[in-house]
PDB file of N, CA and C in Angstrom:
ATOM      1  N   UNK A   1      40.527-164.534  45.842  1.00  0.00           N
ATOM      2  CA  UNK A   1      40.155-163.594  44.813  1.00  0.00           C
ATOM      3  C   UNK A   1      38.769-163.912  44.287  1.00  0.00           C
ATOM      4  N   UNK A   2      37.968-162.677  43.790  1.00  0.00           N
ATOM      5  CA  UNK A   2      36.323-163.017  43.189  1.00  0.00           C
ATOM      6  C   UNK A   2      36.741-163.177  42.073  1.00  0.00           C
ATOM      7  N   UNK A   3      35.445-163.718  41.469  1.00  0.00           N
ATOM      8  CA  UNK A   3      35.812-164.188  39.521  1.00  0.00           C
ATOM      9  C   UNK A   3      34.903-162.769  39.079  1.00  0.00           C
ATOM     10  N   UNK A   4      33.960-162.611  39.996  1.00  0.00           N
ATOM     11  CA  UNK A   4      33.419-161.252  39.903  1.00  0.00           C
ATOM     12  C   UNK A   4      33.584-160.045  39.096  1.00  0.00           C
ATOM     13  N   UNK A   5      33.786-158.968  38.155  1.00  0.00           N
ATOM     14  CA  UNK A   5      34.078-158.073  38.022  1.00  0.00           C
ATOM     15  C   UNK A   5      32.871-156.649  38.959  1.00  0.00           C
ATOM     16  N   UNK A   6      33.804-156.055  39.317  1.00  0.00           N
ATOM     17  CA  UNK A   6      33.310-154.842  40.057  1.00  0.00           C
ATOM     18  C   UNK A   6      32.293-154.368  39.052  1.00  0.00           C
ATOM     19  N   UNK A   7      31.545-153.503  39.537  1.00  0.00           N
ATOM     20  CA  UNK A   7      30.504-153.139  38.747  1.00  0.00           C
ATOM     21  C   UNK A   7      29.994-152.574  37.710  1.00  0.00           C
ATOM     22  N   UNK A   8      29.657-153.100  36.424  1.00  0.00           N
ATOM     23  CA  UNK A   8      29.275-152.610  35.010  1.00  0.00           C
ATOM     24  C   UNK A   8      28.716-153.083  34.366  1.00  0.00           C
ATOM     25  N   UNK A   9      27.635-151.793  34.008  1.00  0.00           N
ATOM     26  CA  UNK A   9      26.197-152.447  33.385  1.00  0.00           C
ATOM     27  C   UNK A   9      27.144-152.553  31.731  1.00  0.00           C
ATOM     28  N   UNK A  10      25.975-153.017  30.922  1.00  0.00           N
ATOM     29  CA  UNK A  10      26.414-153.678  30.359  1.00  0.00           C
ATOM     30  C   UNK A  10      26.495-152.218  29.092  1.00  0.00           C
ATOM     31  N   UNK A  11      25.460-151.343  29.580  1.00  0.00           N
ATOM     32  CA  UNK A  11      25.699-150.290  28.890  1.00  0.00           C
ATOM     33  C   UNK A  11      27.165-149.248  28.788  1.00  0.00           C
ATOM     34  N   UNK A  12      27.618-149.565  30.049  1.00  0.00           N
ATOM     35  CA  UNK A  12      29.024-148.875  30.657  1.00  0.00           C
ATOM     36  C   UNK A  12      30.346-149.618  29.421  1.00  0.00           C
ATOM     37  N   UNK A  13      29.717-150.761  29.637  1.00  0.00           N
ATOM     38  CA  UNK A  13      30.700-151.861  28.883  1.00  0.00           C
ATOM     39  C   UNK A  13      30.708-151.297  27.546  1.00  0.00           C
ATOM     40  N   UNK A  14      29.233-151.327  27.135  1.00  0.00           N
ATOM     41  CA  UNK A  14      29.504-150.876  25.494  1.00  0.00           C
ATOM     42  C   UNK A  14      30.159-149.244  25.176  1.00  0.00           C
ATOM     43  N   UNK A  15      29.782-148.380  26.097  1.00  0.00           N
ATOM     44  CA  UNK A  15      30.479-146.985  26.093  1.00  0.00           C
ATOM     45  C   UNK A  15      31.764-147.196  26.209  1.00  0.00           C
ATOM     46  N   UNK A  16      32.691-148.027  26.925  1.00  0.00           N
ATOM     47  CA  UNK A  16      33.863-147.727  26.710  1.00  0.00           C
ATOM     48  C   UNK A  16      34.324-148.476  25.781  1.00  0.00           C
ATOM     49  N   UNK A  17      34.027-149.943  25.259  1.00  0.00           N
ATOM     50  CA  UNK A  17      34.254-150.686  24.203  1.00  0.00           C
ATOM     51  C   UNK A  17      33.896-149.538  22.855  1.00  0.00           C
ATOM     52  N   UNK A  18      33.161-148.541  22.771  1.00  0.00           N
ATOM     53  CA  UNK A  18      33.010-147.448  21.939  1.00  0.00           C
ATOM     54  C   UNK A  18      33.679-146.421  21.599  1.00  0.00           C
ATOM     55  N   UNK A  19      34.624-146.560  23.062  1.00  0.00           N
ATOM     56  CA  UNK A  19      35.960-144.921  23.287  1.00  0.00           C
ATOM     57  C   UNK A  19      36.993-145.344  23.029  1.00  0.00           C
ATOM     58  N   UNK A  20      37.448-146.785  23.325  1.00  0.00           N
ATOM     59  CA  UNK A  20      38.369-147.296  22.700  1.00  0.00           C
ATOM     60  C   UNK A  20      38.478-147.668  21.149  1.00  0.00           C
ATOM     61  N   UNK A  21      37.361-148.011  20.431  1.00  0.00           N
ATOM     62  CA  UNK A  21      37.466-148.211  19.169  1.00  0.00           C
ATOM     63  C   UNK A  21      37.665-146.868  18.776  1.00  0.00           C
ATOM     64  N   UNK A  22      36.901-145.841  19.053  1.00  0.00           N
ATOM     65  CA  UNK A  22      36.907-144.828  18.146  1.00  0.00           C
ATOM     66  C   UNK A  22      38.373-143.825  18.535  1.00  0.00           C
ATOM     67  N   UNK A  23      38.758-144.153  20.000  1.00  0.00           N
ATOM     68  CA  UNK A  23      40.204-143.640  20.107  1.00  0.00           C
ATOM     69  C   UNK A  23      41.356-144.304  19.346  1.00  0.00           C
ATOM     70  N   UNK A  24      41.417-145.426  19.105  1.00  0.00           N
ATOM     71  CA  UNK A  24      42.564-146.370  18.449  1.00  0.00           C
ATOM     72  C   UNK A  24      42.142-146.613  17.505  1.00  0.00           C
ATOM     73  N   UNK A  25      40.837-145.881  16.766  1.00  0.00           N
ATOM     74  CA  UNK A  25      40.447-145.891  15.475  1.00  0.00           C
ATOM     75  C   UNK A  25      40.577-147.452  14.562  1.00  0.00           C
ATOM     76  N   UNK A  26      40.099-148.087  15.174  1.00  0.00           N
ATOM     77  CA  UNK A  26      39.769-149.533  14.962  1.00  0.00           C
ATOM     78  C   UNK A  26      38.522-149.794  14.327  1.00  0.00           C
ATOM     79  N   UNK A  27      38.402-150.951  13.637  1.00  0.00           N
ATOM     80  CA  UNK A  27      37.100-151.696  13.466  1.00  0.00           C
ATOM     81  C   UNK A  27      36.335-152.255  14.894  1.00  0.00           C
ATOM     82  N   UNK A  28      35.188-152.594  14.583  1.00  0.00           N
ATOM     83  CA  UNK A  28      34.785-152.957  15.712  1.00  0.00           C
ATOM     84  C   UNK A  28      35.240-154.798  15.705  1.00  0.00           C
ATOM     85  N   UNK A  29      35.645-154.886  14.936  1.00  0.00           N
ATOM     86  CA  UNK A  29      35.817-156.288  15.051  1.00  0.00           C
ATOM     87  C   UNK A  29      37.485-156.820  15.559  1.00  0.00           C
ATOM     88  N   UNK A  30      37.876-155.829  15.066  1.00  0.00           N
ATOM     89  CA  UNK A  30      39.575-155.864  15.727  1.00  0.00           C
ATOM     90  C   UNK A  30      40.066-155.605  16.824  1.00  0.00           C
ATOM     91  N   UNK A  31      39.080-155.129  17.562  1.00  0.00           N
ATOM     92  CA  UNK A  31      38.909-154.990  19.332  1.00  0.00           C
ATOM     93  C   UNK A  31      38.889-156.390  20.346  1.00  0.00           C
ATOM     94  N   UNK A  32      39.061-157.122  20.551  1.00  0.00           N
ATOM     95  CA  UNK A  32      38.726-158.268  21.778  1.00  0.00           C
ATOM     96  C   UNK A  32      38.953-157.644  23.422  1.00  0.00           C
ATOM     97  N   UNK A  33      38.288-158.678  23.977  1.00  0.00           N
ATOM     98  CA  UNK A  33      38.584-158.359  25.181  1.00  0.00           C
ATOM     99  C   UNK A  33      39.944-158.195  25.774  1.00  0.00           C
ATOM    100  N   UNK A  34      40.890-158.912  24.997  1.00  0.00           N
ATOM    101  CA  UNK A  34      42.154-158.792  25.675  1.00  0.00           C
ATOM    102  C   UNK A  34      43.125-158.742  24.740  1.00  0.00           C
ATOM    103  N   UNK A  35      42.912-157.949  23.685  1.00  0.00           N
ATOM    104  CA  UNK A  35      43.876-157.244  22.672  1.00  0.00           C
ATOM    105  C   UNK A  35      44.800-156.147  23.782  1.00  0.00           C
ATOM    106  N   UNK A  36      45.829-156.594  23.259  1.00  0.00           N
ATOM    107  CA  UNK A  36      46.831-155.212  23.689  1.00  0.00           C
ATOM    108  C   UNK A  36      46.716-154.286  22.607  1.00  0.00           C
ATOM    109  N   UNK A  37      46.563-153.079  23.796  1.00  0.00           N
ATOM    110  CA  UNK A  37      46.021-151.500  22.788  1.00  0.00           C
ATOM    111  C   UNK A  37      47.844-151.906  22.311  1.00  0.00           C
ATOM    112  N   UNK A  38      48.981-151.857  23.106  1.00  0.00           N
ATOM    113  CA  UNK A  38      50.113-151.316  22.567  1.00  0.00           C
ATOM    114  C   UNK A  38      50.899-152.567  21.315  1.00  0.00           C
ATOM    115  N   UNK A  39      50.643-153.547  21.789  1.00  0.00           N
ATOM    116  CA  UNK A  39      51.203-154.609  20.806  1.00  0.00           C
ATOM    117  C   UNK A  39      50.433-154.748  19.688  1.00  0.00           C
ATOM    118  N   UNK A  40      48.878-154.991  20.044  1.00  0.00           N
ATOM    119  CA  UNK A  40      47.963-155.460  19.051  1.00  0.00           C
ATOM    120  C   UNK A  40      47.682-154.503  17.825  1.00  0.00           C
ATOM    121  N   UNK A  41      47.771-153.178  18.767  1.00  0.00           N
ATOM    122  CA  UNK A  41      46.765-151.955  17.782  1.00  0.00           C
ATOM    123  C   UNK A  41      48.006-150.756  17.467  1.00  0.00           C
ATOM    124  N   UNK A  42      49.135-150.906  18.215  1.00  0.00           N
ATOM    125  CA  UNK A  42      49.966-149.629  17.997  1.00  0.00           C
ATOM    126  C   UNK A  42      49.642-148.413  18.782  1.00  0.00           C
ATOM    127  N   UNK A  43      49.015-149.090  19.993  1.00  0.00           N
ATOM    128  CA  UNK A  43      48.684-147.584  20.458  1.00  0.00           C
ATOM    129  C   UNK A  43      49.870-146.990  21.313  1.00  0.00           C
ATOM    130  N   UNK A  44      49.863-145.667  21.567  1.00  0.00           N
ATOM    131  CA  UNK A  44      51.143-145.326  22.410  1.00  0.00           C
ATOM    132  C   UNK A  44      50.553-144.284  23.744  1.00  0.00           C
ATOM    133  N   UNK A  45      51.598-143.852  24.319  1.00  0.00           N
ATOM    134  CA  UNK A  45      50.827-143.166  25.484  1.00  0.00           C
ATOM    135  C   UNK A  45      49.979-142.107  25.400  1.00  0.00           C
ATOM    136  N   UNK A  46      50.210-141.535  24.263  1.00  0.00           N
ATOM    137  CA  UNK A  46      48.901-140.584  24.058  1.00  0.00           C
ATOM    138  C   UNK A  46      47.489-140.727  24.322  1.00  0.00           C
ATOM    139  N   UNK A  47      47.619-142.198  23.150  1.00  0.00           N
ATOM    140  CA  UNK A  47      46.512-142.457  23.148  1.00  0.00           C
ATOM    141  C   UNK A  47      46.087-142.885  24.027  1.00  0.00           C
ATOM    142  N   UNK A  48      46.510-144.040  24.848  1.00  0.00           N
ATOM    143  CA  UNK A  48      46.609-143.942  26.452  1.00  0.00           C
ATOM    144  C   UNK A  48      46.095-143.116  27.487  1.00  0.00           C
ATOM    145  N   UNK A  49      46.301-141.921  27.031  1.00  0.00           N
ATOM    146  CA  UNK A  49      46.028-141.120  28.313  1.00  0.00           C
ATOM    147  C   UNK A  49      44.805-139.986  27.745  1.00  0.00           C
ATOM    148  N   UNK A  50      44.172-140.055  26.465  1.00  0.00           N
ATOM    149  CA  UNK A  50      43.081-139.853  25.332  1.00  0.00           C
ATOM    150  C   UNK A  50      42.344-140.887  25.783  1.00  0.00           C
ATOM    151  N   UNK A  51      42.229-141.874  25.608  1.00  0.00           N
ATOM    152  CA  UNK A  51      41.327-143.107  26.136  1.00  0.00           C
ATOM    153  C   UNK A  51      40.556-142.541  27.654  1.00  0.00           C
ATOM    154  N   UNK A  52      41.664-142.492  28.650  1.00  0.00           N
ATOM    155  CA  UNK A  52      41.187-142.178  30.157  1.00  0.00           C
ATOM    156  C   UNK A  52      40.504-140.680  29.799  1.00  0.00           C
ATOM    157  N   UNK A  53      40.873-139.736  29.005  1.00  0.00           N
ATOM    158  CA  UNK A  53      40.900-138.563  29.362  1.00  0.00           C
ATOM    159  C   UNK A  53      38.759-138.711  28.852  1.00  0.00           C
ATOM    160  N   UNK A  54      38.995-139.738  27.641  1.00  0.00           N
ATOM    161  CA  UNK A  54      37.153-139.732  27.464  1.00  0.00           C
ATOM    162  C   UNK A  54      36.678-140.392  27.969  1.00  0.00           C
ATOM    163  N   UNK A  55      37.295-141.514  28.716  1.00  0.00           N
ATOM    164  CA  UNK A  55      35.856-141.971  29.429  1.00  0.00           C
ATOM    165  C   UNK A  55      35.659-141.603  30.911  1.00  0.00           C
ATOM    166  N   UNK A  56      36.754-140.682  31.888  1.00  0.00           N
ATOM    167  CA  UNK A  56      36.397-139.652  32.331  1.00  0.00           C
ATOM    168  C   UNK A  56      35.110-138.751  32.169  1.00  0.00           C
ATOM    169  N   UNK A  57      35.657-138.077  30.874  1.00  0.00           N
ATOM    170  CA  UNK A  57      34.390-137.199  30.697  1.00  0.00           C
ATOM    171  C   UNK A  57      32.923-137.825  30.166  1.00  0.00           C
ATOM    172  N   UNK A  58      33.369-138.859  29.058  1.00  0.00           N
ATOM    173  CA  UNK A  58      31.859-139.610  28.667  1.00  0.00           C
ATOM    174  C   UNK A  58      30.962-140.293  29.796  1.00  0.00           C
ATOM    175  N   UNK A  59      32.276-140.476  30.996  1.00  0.00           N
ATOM    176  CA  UNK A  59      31.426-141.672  31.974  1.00  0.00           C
ATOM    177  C   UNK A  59      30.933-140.874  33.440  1.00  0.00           C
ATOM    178  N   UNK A  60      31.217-139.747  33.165  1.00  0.00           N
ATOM    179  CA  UNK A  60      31.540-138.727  34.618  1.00  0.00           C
ATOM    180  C   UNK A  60      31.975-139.691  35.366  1.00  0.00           C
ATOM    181  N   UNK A  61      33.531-139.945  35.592  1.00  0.00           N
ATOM    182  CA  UNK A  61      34.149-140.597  36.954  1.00  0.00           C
ATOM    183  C   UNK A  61      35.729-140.378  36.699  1.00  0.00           C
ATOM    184  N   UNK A  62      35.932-140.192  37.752  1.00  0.00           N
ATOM    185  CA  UNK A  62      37.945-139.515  37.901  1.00  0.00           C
ATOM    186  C   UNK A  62      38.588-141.060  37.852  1.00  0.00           C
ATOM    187  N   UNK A  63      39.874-140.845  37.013  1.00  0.00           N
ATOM    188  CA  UNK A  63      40.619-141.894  37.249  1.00  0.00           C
ATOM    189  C   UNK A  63      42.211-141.548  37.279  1.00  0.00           C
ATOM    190  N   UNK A  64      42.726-141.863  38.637  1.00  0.00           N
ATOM    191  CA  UNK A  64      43.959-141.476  39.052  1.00  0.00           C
ATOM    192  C   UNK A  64      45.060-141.996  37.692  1.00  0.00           C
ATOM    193  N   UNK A  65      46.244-141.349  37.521  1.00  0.00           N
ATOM    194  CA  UNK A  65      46.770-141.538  35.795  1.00  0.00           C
ATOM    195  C   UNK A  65      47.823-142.819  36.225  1.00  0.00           C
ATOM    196  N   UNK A  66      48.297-142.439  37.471  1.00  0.00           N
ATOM    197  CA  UNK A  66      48.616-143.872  37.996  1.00  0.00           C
ATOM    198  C   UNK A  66      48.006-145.407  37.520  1.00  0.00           C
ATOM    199  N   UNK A  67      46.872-144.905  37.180  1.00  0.00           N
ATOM    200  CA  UNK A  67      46.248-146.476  37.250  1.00  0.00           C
ATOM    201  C   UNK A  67      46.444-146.684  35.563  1.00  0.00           C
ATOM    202  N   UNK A  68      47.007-145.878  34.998  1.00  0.00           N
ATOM    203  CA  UNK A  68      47.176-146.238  33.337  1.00  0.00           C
ATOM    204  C   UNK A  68      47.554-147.397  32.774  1.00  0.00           C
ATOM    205  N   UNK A  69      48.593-147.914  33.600  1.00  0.00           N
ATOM    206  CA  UNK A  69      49.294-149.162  33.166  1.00  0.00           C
ATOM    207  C   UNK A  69      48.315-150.422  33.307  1.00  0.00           C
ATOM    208  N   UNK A  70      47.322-150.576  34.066  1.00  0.00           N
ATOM    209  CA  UNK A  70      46.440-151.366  34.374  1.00  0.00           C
ATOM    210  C   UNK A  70      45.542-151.429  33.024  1.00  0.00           C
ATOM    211  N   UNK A  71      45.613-150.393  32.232  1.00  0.00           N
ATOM    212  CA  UNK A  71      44.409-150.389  30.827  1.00  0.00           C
ATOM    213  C   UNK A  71      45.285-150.867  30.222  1.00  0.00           C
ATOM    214  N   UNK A  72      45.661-151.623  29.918  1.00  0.00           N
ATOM    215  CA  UNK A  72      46.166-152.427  28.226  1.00  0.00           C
ATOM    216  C   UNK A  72      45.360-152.994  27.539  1.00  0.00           C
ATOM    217  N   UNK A  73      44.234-153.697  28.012  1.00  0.00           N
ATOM    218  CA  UNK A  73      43.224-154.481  27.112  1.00  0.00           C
ATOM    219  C   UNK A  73      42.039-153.571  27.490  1.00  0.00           C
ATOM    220  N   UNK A  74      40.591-154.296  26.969  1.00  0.00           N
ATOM    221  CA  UNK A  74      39.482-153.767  26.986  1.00  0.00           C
ATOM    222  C   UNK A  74      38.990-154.435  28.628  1.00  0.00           C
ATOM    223  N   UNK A  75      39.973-155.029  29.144  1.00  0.00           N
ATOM    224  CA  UNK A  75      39.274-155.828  30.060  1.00  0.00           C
ATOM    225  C   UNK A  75      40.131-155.200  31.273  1.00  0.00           C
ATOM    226  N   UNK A  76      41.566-154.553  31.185  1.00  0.00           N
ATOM    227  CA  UNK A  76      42.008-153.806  32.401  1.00  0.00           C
ATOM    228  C   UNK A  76      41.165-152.098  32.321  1.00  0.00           C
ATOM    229  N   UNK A  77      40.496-152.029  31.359  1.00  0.00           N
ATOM    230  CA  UNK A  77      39.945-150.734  31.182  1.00  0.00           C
ATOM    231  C   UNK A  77      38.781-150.488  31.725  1.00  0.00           C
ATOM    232  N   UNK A  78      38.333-151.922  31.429  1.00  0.00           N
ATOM    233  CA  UNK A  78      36.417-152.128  32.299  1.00  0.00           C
ATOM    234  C   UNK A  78      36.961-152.479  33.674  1.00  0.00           C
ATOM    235  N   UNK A  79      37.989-152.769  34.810  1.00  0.00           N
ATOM    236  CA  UNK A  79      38.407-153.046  35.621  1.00  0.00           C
ATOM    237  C   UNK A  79      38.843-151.912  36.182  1.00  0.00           C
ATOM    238  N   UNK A  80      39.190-151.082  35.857  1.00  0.00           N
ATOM    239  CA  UNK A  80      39.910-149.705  36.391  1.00  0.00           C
ATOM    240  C   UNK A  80      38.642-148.912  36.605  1.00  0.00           C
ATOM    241  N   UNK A  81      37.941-148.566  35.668  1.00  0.00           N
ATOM    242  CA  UNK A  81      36.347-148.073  35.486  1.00  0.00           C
ATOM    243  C   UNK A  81      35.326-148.398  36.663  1.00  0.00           C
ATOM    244  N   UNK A  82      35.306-149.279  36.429  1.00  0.00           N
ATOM    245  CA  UNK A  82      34.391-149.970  38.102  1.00  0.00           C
ATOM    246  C   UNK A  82      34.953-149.927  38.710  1.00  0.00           C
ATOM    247  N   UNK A  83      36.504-149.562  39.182  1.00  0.00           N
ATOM    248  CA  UNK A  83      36.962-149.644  40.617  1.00  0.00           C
ATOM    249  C   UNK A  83      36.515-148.403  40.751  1.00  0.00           C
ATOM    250  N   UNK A  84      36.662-147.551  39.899  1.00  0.00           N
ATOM    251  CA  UNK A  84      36.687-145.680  40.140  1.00  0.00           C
ATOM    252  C   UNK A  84      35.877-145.309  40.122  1.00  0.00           C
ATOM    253  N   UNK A  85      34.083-145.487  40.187  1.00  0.00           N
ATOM    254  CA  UNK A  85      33.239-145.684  40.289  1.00  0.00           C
ATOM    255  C   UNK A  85      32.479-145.279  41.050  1.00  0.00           C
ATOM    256  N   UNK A  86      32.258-144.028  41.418  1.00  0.00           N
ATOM    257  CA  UNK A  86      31.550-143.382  43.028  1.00  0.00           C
ATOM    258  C   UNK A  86      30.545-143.704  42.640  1.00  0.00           C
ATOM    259  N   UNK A  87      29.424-144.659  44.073  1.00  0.00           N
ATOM    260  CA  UNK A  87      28.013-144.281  43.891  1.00  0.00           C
ATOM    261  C   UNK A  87      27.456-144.730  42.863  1.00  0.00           C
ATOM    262  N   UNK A  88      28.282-146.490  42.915  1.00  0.00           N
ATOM    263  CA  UNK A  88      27.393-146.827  41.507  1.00  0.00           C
ATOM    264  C   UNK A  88      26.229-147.292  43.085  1.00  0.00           C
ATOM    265  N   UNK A  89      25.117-147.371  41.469  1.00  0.00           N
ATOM    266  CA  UNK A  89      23.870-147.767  42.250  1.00  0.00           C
ATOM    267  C   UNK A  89      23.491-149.342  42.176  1.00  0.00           C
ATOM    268  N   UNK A  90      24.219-149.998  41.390  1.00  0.00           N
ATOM    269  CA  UNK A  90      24.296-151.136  41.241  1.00  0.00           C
ATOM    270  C   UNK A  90      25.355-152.207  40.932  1.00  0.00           C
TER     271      UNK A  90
END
């Protein structure tokens, strides 16, 4: 296995660290990398599938709904994101 994460600038990082706060209506400080949206924050599948549905559109890139269960933290979310990723350039 790589220690690697697939590819994300660091700007990508802060856009979705941005869709998640403002979807689970959080502070920015109550976010970590590996907060559970559902234990930590109360989130439920809505919001869940609100999360994908904006950074879809904020990030232009499709993400199969299958892969939902993989977003629980901020860190299966930046992981799902770069896999789905057409044509990154870097």
């Amino acid at each position: 296995m790589t220690t690697s994460h697939p590819t994300v600038t660091e700007e990508q990082a802060r856009q979705l660290r941005e869709i998640v706060i403002d979807v689970l209506e959080l502070e920015p400080e109550e976010l970590t990398e590996t907060s559970h949206f559902v234990n930590d924050h109360e989130a439920d599948s809505l919001l869940a599938i609100e999360i994908l549905a904006r950074i879809e559109q904020d990030l232009d890139v499709e993400i199969p709904q299958d892969q939902l269960p993989e977003m629980v933290n901020l860190t299966g979310v930046r992981d799902v994101f770069a896999r789905n990723q057409k044509g990154a350039d870097q």
